[in-house]
Protein backbone atom coordinates (compact mmCIF):
# COMPACT_ATOMS: atom_id res chain seq x y z
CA UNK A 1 15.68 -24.40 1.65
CA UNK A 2 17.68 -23.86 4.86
CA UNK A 3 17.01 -21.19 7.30
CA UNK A 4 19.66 -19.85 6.64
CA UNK A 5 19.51 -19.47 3.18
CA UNK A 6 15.81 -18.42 3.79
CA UNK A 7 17.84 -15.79 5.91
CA UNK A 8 20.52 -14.43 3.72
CA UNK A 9 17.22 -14.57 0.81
CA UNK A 10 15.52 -11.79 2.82
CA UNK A 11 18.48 -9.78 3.16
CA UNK A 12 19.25 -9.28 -0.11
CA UNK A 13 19.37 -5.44 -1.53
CA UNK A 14 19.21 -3.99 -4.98
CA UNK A 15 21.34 -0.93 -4.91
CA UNK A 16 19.93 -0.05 -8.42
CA UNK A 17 16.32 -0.56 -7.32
CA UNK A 18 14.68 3.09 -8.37
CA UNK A 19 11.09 3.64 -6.47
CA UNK A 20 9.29 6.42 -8.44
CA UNK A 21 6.19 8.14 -9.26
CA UNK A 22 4.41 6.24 -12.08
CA UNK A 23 4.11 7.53 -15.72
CA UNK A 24 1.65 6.56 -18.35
CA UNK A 25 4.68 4.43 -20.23
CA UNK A 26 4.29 2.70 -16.97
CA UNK A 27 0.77 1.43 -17.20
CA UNK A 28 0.72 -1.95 -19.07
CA UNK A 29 3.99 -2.93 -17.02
CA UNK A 30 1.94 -2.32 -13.70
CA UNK A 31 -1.02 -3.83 -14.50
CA UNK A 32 1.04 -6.98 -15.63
CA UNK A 33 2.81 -6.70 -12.07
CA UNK A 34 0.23 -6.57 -10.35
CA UNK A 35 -1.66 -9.60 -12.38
CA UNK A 36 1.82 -11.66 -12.20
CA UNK A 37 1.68 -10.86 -8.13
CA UNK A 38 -1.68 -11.80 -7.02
CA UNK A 39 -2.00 -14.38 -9.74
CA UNK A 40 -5.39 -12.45 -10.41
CA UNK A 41 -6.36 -9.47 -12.55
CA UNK A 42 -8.57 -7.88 -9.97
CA UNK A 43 -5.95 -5.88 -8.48
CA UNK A 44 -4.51 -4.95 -11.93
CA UNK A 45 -8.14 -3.70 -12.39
CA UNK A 46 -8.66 -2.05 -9.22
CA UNK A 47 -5.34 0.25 -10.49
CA UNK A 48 -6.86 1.25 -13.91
CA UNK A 49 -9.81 2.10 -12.23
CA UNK A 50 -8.76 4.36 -9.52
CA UNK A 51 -6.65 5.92 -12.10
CA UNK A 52 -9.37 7.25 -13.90
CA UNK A 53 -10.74 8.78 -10.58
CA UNK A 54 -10.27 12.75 -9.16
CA UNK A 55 -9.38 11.43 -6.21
CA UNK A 56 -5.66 9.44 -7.81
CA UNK A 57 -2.55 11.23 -7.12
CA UNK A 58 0.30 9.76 -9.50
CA UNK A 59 2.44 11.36 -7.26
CA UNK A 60 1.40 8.34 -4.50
CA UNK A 61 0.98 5.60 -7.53
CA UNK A 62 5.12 4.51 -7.26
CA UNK A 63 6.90 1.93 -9.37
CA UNK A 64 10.09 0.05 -8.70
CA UNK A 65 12.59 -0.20 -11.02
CA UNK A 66 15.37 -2.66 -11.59
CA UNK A 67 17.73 -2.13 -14.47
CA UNK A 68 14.87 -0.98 -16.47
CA UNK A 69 12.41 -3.18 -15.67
CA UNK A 70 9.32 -2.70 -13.62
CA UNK A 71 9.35 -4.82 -10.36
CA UNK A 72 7.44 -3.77 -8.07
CA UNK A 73 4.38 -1.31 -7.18
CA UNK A 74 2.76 0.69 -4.98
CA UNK A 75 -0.40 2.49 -4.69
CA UNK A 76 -1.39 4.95 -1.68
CA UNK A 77 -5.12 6.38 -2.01
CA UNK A 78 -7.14 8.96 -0.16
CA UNK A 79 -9.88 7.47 1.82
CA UNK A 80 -12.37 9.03 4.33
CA UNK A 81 -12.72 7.63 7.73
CA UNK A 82 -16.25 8.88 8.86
CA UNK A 83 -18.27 8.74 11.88
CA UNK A 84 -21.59 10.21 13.38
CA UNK A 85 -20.10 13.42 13.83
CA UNK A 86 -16.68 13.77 11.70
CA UNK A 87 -14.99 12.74 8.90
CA UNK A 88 -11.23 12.83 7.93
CA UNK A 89 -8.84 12.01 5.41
CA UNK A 90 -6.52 9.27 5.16
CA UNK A 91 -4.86 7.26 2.72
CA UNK A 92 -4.89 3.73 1.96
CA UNK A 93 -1.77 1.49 1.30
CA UNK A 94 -2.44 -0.73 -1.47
CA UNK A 95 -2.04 -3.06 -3.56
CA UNK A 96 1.52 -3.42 -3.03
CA UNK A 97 2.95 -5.91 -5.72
CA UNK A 98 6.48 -7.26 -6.82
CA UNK A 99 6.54 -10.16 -9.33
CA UNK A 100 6.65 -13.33 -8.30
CA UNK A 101 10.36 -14.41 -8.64
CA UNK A 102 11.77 -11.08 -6.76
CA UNK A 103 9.69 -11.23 -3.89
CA UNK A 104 10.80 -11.82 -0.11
CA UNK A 105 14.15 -10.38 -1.12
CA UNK A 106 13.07 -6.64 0.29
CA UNK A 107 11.77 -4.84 -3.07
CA UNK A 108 8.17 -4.69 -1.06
CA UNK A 109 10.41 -3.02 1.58
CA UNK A 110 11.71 -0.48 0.03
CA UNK A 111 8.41 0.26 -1.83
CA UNK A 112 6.50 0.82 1.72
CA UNK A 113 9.24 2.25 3.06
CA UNK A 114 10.03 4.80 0.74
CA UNK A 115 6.47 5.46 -0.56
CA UNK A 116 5.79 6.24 3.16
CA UNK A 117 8.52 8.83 2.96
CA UNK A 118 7.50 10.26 0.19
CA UNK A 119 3.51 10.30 1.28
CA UNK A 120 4.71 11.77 4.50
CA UNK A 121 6.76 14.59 2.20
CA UNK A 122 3.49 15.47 0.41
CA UNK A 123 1.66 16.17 3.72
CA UNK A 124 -0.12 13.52 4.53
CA UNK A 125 -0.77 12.38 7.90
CA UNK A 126 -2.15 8.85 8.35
CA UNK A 127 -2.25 5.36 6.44
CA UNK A 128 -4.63 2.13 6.62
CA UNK A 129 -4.11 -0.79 4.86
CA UNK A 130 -5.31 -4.37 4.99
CA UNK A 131 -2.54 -6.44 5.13
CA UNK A 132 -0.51 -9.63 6.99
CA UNK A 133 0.00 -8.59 10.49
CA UNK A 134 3.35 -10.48 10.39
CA UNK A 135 4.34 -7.68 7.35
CA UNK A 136 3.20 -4.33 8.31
CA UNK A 137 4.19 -4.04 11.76
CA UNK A 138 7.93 -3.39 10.94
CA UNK A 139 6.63 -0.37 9.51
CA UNK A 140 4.72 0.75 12.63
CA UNK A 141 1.51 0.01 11.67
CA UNK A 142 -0.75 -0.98 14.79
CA UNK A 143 -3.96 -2.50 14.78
CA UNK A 144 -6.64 0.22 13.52
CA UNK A 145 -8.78 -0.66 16.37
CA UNK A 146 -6.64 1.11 18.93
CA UNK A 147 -7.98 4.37 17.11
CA UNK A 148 -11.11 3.07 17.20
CA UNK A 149 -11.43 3.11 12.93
CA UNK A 150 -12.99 0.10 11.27
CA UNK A 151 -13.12 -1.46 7.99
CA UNK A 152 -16.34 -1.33 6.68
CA UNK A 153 -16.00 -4.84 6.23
CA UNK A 154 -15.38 -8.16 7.63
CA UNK A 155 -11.84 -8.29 8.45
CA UNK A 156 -9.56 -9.38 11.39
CA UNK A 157 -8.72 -6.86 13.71
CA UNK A 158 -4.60 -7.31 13.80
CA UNK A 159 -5.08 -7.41 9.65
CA UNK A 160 -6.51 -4.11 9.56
CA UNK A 161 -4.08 -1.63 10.63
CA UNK A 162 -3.13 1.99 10.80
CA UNK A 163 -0.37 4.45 11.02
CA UNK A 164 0.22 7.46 12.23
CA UNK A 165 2.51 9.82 10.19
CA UNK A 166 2.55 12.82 12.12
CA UNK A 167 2.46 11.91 16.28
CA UNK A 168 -1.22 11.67 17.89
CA UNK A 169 -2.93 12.40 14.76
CA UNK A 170 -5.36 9.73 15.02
CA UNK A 171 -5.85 10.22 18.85
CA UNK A 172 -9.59 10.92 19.10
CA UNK A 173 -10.95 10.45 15.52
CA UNK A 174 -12.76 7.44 14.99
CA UNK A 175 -14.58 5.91 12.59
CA UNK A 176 -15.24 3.36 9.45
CA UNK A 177 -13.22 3.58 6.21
CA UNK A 178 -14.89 4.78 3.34
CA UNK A 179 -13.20 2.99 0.18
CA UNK A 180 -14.98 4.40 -3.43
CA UNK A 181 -16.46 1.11 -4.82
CA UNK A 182 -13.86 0.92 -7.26
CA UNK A 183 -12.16 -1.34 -4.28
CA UNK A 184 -15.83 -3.26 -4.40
CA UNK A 185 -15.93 -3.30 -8.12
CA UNK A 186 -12.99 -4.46 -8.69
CA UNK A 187 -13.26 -7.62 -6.05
């Protein structure tokens, strides 16, 4: 494929493309997204599992829609970031999933950006998420390491990134990310 075709790909929009909360129809459909996506079931997994938690908000568990059909998903989920001496709340983007033969045409787009909208709407003030540093930037997430906030695993710093919701609100907290081990369990 061209570059330019690779170009006018990317740009492509899907004016009927609904992003909404999940409902328990929805389910099966994400799980199978999610499978399809990452070629995996551990993700589709992770989902059921943190379902099932107190902690899962359906309200930040969105779906995209395309005439009908289930696309796409997204799943933002509280975290702690602790330290020594404090510990606050966060959330954590992911997985983010859009079957294989829709993605790179903006679906995943529109899923981060809108679920960031609507997390932002609920009150929440901060995201993390493990991702490709060449993705999440556009979104203005910056390296969680200029907050001084680590994964509590091995990861590379410009793949581990946060953002800031509401201006300066991670400006002196630090810490590691506490993920429930459904994210280990589920690996």
């Amino acid at each position: 494929m061209s570059k330019k075709s690779k170009e006018n790909q990317s740009q492509v929009t899907f004016p009927r493309l609904k992003i909404r909360p999940e409902t328990e129809e929805d389910f099966t459909k994400i799980t199978e997204v999610n499978d399809l996506a990452f070629g995996q079931k551990n993700e589709g997994i992770l989902v059921e599992r943190l379902r099932e938690t107190e902690r899962f908000v359906s309200e930040l568990s969105l779906v995209a829609e395309l005439e009908g059909k289930i696309v796409g998903y997204i799943l933002f989920y509280p975290v702690t970031i602790l330290s020594a001496d404090s510990e606050f709340l966060s959330l954590s983007l992911g997985p983010m999933a859009v079957i294989p033969e829709l993605q790179r045409l903006g679906i995943g787009s529109q899923l981060v950006s809108e679920g960031l909208h609507a997390v932002k709407r609920l009150g929440h003030r901060s995201v993390i998420v493990l991702g490709h540093p060449e993705y999440y930037p556009r979104f203005g997430f910056k390296p969680a390491s200029r907050w001084n906030i680590k994964a509590p695993f091995d990861a590379p710093d410009e793949a581990f990134m946060a953002l800031e919701l509401v201006d300066n609100e991670l400006t002196g907290k630090s810490g590691a990310v506490e993920y429930p081990e459904e994210f280990t369990d589920a690996s």
